[in-house]
N, C-alpha and C. Protein backbone atom coordinates (compact mmCIF):
# COMPACT_ATOMS: atom_id res chain seq x y z
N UNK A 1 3.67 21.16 9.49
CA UNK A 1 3.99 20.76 8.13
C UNK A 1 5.35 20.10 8.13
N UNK A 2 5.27 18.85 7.70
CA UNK A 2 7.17 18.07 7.75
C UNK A 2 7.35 18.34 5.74
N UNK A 3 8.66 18.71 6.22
CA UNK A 3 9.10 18.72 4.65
C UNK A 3 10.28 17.70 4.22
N UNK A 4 10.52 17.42 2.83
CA UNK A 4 11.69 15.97 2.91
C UNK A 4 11.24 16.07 1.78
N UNK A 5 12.27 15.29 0.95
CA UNK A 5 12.05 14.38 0.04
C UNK A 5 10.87 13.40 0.00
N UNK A 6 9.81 12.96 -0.87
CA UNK A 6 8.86 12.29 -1.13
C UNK A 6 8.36 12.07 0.54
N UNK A 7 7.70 13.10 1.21
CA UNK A 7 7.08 13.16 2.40
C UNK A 7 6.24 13.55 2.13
N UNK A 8 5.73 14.17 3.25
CA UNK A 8 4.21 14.84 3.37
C UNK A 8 4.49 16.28 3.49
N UNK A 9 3.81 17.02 3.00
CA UNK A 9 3.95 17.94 3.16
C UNK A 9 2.91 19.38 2.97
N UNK A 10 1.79 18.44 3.91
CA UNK A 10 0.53 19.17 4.78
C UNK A 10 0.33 18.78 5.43
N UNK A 11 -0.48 20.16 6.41
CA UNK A 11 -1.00 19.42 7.83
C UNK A 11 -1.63 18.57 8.17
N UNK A 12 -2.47 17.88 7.12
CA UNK A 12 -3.20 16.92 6.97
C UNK A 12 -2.53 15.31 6.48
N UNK A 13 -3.01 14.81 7.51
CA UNK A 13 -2.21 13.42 7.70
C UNK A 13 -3.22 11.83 7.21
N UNK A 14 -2.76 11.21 6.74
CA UNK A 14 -3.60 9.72 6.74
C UNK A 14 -4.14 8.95 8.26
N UNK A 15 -4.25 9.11 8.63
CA UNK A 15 -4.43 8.43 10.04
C UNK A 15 -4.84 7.04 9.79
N UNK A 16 -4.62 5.51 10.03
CA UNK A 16 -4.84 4.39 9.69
C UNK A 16 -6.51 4.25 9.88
N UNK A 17 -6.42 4.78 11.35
CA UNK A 17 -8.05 4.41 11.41
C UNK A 17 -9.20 5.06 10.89
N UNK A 18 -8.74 6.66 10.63
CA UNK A 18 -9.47 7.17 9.24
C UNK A 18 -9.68 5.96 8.26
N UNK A 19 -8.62 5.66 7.41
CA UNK A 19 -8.85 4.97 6.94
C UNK A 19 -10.08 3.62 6.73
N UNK A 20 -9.47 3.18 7.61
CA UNK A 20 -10.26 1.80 8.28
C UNK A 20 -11.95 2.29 8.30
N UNK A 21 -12.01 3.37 8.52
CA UNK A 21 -13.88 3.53 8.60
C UNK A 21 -14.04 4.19 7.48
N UNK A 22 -13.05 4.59 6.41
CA UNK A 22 -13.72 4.73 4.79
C UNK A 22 -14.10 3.29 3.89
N UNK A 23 -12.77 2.66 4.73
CA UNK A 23 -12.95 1.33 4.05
C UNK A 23 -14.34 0.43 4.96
N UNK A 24 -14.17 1.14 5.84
CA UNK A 24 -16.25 0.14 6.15
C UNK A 24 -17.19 0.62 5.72
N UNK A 25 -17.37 1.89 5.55
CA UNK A 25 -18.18 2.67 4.65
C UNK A 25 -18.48 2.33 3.42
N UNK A 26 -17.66 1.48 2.64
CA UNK A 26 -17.46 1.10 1.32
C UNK A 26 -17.75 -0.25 1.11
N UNK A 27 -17.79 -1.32 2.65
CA UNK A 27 -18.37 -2.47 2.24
C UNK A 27 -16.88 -3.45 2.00
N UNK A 28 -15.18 -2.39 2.20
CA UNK A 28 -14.16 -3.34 1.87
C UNK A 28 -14.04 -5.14 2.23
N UNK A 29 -14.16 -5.68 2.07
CA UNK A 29 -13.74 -6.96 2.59
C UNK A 29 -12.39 -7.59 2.90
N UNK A 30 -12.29 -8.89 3.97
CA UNK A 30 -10.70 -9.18 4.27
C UNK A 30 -9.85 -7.97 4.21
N UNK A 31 -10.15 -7.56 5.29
CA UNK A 31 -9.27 -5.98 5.63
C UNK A 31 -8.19 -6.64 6.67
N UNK A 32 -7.04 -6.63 6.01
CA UNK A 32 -6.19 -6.78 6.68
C UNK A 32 -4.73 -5.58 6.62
N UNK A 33 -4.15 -5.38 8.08
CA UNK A 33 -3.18 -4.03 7.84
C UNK A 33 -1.98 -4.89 8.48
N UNK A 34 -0.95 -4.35 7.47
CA UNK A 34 0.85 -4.63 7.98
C UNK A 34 1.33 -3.16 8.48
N UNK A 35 2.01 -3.52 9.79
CA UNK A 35 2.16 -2.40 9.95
C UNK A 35 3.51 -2.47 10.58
N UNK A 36 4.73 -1.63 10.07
CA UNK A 36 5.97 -1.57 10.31
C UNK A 36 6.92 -1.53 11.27
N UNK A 37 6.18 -1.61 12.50
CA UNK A 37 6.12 -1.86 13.46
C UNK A 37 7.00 -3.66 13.67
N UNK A 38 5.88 -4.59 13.14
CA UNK A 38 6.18 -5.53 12.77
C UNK A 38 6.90 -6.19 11.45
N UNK A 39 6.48 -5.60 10.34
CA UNK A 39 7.35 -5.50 9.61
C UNK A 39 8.76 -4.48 9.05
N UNK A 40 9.53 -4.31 9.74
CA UNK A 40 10.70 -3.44 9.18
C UNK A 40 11.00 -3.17 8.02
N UNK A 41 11.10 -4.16 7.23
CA UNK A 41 11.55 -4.11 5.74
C UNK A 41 10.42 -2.74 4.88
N UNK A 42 9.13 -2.50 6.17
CA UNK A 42 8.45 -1.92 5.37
C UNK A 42 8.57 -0.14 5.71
N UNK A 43 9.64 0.19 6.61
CA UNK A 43 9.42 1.02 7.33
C UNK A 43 9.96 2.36 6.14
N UNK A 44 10.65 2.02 4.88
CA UNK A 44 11.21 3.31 4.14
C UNK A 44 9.90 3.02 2.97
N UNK A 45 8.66 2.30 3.18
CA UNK A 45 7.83 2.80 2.44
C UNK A 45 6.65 3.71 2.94
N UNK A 46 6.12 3.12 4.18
CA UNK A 46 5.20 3.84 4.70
C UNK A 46 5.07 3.09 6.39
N UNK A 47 3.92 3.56 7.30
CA UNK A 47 3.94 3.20 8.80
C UNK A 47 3.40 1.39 8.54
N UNK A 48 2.06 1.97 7.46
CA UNK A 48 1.14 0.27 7.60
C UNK A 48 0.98 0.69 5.97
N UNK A 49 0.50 -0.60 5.82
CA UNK A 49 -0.38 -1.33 4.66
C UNK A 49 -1.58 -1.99 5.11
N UNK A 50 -2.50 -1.38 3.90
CA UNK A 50 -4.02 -1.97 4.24
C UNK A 50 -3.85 -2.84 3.02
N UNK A 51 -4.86 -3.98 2.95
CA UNK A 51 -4.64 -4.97 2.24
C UNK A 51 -6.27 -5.11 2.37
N UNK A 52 -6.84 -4.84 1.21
CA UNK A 52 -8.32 -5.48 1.42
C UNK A 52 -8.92 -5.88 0.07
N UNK A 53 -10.21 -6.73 0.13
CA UNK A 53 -10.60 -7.19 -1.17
C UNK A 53 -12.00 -6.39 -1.73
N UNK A 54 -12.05 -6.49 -2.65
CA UNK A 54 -13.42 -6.03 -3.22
C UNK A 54 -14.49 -7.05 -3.87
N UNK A 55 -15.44 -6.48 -4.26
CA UNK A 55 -16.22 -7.54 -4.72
C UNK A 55 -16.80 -7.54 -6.41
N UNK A 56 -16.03 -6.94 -6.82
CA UNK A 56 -15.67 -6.27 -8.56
C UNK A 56 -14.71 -5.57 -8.80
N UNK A 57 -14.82 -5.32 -10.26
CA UNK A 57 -13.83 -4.26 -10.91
C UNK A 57 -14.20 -2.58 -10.12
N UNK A 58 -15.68 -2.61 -10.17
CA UNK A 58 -16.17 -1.63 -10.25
C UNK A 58 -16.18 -0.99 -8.80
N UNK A 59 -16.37 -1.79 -7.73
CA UNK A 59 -16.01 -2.29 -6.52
C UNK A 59 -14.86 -1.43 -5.97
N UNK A 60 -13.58 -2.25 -6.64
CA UNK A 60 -12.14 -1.89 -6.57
C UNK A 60 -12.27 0.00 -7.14
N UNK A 61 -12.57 0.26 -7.82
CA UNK A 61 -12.54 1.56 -8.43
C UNK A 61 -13.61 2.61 -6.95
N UNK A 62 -14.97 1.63 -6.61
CA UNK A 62 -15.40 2.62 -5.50
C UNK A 62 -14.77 2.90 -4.57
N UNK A 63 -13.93 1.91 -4.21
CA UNK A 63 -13.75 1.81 -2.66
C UNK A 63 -11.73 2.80 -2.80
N UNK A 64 -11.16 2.52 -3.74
CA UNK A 64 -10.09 3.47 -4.14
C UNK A 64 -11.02 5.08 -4.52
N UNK A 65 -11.99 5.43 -5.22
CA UNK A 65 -12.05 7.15 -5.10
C UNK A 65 -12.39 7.57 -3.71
N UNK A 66 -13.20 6.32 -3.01
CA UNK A 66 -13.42 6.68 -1.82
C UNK A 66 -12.58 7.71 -1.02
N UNK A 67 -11.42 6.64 -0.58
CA UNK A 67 -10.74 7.20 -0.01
C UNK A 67 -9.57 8.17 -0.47
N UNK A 68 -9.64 8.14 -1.65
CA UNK A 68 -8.66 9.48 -2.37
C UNK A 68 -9.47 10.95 -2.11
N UNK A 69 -11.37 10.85 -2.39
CA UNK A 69 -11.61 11.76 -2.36
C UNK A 69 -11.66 12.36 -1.23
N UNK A 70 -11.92 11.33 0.10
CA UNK A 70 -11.68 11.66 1.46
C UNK A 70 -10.74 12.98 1.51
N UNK A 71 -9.64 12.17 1.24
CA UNK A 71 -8.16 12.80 1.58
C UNK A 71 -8.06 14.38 0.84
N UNK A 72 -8.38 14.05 -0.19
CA UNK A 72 -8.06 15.44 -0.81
C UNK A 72 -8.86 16.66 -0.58
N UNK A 73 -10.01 16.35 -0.06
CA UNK A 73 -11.18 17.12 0.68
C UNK A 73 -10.78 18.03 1.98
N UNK A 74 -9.90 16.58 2.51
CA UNK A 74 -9.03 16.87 4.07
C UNK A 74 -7.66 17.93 3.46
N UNK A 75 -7.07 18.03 1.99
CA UNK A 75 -6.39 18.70 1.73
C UNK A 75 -4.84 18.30 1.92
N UNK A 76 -4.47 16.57 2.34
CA UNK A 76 -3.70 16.21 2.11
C UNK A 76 -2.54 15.85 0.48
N UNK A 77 -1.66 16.22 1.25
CA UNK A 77 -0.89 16.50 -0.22
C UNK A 77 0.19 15.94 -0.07
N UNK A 78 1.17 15.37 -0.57
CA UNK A 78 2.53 14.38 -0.74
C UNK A 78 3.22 15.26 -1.61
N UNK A 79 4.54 14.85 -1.13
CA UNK A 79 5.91 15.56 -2.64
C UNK A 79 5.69 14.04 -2.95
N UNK A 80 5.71 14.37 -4.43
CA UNK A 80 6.29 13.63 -5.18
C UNK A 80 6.96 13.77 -6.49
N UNK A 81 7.98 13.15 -7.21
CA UNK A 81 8.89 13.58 -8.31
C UNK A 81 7.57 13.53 -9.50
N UNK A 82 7.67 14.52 -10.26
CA UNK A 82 7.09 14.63 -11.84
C UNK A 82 8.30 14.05 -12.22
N UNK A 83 7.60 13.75 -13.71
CA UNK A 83 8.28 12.83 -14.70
C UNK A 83 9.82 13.41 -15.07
N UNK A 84 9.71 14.86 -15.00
CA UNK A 84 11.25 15.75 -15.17
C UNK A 84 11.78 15.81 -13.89
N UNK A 85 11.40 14.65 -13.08
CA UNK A 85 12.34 14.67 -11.96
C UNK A 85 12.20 16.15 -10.77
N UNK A 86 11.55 16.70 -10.57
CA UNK A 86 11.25 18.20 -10.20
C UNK A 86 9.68 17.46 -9.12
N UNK A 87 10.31 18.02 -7.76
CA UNK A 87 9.39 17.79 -6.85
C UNK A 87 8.66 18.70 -6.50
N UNK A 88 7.05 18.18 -6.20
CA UNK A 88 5.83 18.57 -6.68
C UNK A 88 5.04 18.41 -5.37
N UNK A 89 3.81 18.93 -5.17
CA UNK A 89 3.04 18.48 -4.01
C UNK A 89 1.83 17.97 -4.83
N UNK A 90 1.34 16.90 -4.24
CA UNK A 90 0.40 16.67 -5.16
C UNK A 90 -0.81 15.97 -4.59
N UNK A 91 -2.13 15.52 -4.76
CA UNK A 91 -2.82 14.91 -3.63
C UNK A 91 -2.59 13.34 -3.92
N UNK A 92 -3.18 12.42 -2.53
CA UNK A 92 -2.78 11.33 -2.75
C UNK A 92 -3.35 10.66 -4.40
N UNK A 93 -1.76 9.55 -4.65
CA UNK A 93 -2.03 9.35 -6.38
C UNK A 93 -2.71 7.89 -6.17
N UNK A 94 -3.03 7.39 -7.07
CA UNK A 94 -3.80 5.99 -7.41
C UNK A 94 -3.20 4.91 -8.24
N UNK A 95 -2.56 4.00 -8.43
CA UNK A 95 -2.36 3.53 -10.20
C UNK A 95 -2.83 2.26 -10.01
N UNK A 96 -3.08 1.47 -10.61
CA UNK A 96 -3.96 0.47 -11.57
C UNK A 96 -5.32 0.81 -11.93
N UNK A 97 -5.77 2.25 -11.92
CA UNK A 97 -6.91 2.02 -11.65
C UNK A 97 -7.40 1.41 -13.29
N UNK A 98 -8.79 1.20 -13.22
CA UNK A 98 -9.32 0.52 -13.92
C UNK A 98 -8.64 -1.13 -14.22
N UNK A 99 -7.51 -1.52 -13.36
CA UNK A 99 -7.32 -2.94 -13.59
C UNK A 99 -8.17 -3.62 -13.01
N UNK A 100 -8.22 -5.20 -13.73
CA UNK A 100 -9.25 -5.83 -13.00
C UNK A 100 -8.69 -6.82 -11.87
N UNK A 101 -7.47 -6.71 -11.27
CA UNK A 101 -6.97 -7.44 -10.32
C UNK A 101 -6.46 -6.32 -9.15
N UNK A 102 -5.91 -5.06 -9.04
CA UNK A 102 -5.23 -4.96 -7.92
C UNK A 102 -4.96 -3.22 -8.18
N UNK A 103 -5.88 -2.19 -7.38
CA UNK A 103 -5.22 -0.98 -7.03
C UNK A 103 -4.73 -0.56 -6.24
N UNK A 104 -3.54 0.23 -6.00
CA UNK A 104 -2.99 0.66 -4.87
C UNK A 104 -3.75 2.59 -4.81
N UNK A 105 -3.54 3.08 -3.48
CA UNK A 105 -3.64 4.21 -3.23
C UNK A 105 -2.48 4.44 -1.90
N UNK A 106 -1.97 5.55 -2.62
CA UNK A 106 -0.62 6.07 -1.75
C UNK A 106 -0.93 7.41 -0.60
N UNK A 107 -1.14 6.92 -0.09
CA UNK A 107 -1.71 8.15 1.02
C UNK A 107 -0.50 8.61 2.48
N UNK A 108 0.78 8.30 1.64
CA UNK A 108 2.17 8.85 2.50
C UNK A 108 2.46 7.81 3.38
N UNK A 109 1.81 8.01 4.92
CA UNK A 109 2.13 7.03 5.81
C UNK A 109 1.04 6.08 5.69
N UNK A 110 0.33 5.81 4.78
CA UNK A 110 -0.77 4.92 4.74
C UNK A 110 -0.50 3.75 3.48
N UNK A 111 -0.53 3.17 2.61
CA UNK A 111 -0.34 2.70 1.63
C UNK A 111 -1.72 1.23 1.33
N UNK A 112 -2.53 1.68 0.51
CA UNK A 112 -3.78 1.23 0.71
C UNK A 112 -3.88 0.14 -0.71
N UNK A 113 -4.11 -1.51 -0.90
CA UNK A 113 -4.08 -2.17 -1.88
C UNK A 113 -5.49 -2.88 -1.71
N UNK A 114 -5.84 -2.43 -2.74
CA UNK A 114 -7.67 -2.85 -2.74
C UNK A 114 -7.55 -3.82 -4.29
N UNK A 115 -7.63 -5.43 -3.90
CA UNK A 115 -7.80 -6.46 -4.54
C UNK A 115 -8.97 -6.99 -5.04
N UNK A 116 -8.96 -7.42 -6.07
CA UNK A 116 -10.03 -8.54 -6.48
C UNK A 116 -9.64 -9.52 -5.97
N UNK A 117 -10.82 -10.73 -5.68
CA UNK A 117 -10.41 -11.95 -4.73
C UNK A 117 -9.21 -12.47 -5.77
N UNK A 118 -9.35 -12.57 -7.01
CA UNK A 118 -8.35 -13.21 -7.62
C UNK A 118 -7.09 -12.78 -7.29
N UNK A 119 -7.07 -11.18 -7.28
CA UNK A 119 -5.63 -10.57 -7.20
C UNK A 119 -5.00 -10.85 -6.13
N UNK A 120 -5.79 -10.77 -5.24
CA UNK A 120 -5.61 -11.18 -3.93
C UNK A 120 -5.16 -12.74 -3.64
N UNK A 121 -5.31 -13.39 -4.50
CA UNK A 121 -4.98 -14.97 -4.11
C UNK A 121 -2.93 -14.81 -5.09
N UNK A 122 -2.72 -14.18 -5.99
CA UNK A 122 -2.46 -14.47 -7.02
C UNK A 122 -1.22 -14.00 -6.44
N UNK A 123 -1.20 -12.51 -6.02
CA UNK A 123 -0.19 -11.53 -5.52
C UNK A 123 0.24 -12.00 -4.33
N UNK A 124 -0.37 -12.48 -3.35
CA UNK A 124 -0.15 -12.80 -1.79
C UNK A 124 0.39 -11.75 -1.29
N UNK A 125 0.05 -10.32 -0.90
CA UNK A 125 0.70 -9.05 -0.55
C UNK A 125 1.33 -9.82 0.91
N UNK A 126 0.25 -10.43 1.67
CA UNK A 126 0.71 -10.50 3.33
C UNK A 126 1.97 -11.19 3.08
N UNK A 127 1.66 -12.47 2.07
CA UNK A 127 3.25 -13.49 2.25
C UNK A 127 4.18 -13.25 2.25
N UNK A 128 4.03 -12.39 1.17
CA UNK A 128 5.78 -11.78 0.43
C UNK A 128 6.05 -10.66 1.48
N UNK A 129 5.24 -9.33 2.50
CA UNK A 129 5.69 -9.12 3.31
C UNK A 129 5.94 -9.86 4.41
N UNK A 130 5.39 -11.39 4.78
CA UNK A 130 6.01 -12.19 5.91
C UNK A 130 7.26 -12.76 5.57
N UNK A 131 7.51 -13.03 4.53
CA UNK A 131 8.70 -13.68 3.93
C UNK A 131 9.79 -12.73 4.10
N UNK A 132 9.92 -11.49 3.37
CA UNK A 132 10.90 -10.48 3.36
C UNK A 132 11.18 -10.55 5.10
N UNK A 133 10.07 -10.09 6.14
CA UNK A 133 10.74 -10.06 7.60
C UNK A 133 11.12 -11.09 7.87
N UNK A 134 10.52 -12.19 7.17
CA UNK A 134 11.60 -13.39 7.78
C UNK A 134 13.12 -13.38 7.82
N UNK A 135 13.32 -13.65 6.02
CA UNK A 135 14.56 -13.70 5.41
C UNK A 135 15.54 -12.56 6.38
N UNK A 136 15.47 -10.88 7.01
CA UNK A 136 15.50 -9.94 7.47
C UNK A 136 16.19 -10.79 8.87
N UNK A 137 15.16 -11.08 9.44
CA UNK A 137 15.32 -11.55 10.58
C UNK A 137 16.21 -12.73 10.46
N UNK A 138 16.58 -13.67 9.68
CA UNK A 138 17.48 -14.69 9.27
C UNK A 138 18.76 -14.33 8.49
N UNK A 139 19.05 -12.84 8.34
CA UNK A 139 20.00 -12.23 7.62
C UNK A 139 20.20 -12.78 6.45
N UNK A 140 19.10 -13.15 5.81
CA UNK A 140 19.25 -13.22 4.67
C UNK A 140 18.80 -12.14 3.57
N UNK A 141 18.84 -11.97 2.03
CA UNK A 141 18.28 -11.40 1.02
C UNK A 141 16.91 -12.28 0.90
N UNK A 142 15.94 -11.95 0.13
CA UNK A 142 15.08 -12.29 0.07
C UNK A 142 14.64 -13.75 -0.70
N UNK A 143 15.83 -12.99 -1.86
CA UNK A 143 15.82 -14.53 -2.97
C UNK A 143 15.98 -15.66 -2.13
N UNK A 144 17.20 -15.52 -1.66
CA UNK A 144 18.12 -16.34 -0.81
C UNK A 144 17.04 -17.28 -0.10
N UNK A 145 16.13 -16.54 0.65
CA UNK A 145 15.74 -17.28 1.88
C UNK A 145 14.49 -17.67 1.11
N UNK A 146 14.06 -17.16 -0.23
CA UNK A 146 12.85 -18.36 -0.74
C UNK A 146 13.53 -19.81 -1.36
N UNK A 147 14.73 -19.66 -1.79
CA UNK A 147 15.14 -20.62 -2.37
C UNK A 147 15.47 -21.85 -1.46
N UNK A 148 16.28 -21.34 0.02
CA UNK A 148 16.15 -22.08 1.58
C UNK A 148 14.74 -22.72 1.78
N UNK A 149 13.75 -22.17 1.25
CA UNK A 149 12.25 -22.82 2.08
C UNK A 149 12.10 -23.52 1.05
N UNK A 150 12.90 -23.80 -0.65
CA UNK A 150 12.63 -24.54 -1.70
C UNK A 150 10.92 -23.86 -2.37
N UNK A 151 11.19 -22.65 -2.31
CA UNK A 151 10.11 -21.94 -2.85
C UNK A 151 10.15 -20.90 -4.31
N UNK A 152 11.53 -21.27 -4.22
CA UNK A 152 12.41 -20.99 -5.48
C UNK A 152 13.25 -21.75 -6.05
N UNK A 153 13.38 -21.26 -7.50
CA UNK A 153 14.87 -22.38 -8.10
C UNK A 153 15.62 -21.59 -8.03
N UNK A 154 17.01 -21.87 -7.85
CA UNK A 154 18.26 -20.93 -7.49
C UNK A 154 18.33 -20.27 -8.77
N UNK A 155 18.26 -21.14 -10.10
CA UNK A 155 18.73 -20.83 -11.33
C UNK A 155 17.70 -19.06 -11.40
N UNK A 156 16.65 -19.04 -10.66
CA UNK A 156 15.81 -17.77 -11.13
C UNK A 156 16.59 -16.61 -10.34
């Protein structure tokens, strides 16, 4: 059991490739994973990011209980702060659900974003994490180095 601030804190872990075969089970599409390894900038959120699309609203909603119910079955549990600030164990959380572009599922060292093709075109999850390791790797801030590629106006 590791204990910390907003860690894990059961024996039960996300494992990526768990993952990866709930999300084939489900039919996910364009499954793509960042994993911190390669990206740094991502390493004080989680190990990887899954990035995949769905093929509805309804879709996006299967393929997110999927793997929540997985997990919580497995008895994985996260601290995380309640609203009074007071840390909590809790099983992995969900939010957008019912949007019709883009849910995330937080599964500690896992961090799982299940898109509609639209959301998915709209958000560019991979870019903006290739961009941030760029800028990183160019010692720059982030703004900074979109405004360098003229992908920004300075004034923003």
């Amino acid at each position: 059991r590791e204990e910390g601030r907003y860690g894990l804190v059961s024996e039960s872990k996300a494992e990526l490739e768990e993952v990866l075969g709930l999300l084939e089970e489900k039919k996910a599409g364009d499954v793509s994973v960042l994993d911190s390894q390669e990206y740094q900038t991502m390493r004080v959120l989680c190990d990887s990011m899954v990035v995949v699309t769905a093929m509805s609203r309804r879709h996006m909603q299967v393929i997110a209980d999927h793997v929540v119910e997985h997990f919580k079955l497995k008895g994985l549990l996260l601290e995380r702060e309640d609203d009074d600030g007071n840390l909590v164990s809790a099983p992995p959380s969900v939010e957008g659900a019912g949007s019709e572009m883009w849910v995330v599922v937080d599964l500690g060292d896992v961090i799982l974003h299940v898109f509609s093709q639209k959301g998915r075109e709209y958000y560019n999850l991979e870019g903006h994490w290739r961009d941030k390791e760029e800028a990183r790797r160019q010692g720059l801030g982030h703004e900074e180095y979109l405004v360098r590629e003229g992908r920004r106006d300075e004034t923003c």
